[in-house]
Protein backbone atom coordinates (compact mmCIF):
# COMPACT_ATOMS: atom_id res chain seq x y z
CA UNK A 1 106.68 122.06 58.82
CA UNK A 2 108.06 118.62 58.81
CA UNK A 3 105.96 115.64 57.35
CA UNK A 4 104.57 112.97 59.76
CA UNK A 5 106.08 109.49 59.33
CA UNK A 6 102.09 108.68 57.57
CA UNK A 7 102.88 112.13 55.41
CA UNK A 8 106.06 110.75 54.23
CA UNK A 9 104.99 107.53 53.50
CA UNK A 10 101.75 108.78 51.46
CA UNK A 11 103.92 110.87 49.50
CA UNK A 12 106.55 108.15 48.44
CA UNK A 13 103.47 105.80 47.56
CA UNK A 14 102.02 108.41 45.60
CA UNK A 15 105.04 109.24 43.42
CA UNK A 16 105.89 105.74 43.24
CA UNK A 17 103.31 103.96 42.68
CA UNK A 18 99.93 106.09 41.70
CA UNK A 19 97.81 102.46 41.65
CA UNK A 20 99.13 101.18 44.95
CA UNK A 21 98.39 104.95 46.25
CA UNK A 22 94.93 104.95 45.49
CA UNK A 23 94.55 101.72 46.67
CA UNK A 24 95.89 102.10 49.68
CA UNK A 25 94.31 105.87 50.20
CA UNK A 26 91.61 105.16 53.06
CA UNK A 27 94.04 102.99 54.88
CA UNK A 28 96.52 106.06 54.74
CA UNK A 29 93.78 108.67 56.10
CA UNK A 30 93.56 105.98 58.49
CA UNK A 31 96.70 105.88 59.64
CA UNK A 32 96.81 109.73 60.03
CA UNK A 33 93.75 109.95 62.18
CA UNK A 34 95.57 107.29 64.31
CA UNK A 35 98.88 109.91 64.33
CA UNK A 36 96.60 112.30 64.98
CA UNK A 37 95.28 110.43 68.17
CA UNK A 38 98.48 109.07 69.28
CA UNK A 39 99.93 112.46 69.08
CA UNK A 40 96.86 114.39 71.58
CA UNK A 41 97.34 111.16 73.93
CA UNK A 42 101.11 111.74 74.27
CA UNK A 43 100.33 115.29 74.99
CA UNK A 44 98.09 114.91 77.68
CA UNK A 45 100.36 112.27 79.56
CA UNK A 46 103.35 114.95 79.45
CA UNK A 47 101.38 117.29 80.73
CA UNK A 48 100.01 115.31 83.19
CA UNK A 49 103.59 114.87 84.41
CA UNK A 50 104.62 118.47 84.33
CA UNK A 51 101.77 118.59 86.41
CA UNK A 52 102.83 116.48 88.99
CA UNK A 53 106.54 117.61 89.19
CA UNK A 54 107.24 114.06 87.43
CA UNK A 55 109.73 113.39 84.29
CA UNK A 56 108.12 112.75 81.07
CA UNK A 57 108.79 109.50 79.03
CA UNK A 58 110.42 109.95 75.42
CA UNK A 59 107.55 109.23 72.86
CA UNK A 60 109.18 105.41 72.77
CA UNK A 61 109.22 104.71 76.23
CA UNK A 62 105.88 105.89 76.57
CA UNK A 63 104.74 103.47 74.44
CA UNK A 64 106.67 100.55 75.44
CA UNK A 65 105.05 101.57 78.84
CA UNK A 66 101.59 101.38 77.12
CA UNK A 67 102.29 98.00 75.36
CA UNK A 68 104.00 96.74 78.50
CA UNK A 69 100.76 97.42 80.61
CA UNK A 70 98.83 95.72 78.27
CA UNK A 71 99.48 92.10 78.96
């Protein structure tokens, strides 16, 4: 399976830097509960739009529509 960008980054702290790794540890298990969220919100919308016969936004222009409805 491929790594998550979060994985990736965990594991090039973590062989780079073991101090700045465990200092930063609960903001990375952070990060991958957000990944984890983003991921099962991204899911629903696409299927929400196979659903109703509509096309389904690339990952980025899904959230540029998110950030864009923000304002």
């Amino acid at each position: 399976m491929k790594q998550t960008a979060v994985e990736w980054l965990a594991e090039t702290l973590r062989f780079s830097s073991k101090d700045l790794y465990a200092e930063m540890y609960e903001h990375i298990e952070q990060a991958k509960e957000i990944e984890k969220y983003v991921a099962q919100q991204y899911a629903e919308f696409a299927i929400e739009c196979y659903r109703k016969e509509l096309p389904v936004l690339e990952f980025d222009g899904w959230i540029n529509h998110l950030n864009t409805n923000k304002k």
